[in-house]
C-alpha atoms as a PDB file:
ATOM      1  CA  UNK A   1       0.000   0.000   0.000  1.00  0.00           C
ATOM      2  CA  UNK A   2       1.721   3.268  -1.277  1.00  0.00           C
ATOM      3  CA  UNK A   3      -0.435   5.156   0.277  1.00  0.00           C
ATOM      4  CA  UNK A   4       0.325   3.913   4.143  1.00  0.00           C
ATOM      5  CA  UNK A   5       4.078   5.032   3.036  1.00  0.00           C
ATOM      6  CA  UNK A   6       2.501   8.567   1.911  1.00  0.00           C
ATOM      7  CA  UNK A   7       0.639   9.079   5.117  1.00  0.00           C
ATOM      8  CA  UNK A   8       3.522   8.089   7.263  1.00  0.00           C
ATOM      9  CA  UNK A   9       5.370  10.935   5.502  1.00  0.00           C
ATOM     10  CA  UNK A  10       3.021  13.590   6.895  1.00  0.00           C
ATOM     11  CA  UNK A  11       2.307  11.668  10.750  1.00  0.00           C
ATOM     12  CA  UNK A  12       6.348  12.127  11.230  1.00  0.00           C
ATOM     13  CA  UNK A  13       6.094  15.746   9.983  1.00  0.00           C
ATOM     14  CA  UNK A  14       2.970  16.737  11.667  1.00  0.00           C
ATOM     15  CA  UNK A  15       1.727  14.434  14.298  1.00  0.00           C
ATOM     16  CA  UNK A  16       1.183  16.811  16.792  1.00  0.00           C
ATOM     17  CA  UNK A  17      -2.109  18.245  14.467  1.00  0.00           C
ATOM     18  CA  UNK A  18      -2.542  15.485  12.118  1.00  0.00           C
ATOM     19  CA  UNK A  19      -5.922  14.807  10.941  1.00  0.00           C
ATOM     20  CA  UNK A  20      -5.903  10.877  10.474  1.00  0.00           C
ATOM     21  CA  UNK A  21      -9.565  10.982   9.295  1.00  0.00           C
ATOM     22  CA  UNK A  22      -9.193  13.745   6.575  1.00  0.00           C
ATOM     23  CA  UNK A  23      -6.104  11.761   4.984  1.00  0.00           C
ATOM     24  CA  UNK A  24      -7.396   8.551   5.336  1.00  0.00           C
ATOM     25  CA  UNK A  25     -10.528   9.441   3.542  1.00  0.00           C
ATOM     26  CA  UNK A  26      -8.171  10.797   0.898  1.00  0.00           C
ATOM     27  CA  UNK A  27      -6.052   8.114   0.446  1.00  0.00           C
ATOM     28  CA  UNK A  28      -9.387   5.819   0.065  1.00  0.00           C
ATOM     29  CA  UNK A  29     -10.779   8.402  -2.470  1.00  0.00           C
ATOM     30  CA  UNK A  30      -8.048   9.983  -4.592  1.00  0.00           C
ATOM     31  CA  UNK A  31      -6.486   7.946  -7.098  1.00  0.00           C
ATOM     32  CA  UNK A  32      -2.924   6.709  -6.539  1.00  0.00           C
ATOM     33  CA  UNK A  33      -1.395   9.263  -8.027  1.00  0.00           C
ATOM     34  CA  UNK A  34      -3.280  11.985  -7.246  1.00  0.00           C
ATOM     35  CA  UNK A  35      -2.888  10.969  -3.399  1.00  0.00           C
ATOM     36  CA  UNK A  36       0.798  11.309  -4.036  1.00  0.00           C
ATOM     37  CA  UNK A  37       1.291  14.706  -4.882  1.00  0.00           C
ATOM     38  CA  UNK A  38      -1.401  15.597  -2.605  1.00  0.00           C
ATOM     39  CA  UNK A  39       1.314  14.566   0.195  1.00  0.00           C
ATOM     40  CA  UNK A  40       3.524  16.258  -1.851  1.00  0.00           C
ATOM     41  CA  UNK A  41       1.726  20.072  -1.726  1.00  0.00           C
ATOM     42  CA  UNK A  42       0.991  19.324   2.355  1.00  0.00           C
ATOM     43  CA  UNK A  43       5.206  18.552   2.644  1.00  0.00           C
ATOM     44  CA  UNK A  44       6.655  21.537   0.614  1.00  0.00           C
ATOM     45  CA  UNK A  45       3.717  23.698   0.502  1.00  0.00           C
ATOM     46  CA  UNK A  46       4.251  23.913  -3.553  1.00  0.00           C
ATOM     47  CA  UNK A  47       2.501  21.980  -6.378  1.00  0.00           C
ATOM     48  CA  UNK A  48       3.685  19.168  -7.602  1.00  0.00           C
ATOM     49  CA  UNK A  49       1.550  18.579 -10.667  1.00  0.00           C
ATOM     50  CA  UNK A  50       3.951  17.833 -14.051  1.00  0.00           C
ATOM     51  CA  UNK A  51       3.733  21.196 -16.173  1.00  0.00           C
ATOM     52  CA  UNK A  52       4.525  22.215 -19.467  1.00  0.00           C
ATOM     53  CA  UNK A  53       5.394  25.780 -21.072  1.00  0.00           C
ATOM     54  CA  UNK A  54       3.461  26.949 -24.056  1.00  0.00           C
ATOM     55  CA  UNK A  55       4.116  29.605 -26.688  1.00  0.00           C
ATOM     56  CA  UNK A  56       1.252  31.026 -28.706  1.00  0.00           C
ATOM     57  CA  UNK A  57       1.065  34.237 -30.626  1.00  0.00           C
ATOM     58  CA  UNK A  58      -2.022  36.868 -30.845  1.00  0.00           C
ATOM     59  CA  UNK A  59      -2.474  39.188 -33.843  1.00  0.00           C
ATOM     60  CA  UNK A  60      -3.454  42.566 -32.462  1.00  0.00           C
ATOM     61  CA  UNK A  61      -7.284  41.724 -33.939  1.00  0.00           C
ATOM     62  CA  UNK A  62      -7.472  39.092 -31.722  1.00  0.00           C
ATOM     63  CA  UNK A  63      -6.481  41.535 -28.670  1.00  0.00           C
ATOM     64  CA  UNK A  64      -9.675  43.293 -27.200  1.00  0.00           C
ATOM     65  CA  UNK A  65      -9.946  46.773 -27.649  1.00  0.00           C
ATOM     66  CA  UNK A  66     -10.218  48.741 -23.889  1.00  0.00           C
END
């Protein structure tokens, strides 16, 4: 169970206010995956989700007019 390992990860971080129900609803609900970078965002308080950069370009008639 990944998951168990994931929780563990925030009890030795937080156990003083960990909220076993919250996380152990979410690690029943969330997908796998999901649940890991869930942990992730409570650990280093940043995002974890993969991203990707993308260049488009606007002609000036495409830009509303204030």
């Amino acid at each position: 169970m990944d998951e168990g390992v994931e929780l563990a990860k925030i009890t030795r971080r937080n156990w003083q206010r960990f909220d076993c129900a919250t996380w152990l609803h979410k690690a029943r609900e969330m997908p796998k995956q999901e649940f890991k970078q869930e942990v992730e965002k409570e650990l280093t308080g940043q995002e974890t989700e993969p991203w990707e950069i993308v260049y488009f370009k606007l002609y000036k008639s495409q830009i509303p007019h204030c």
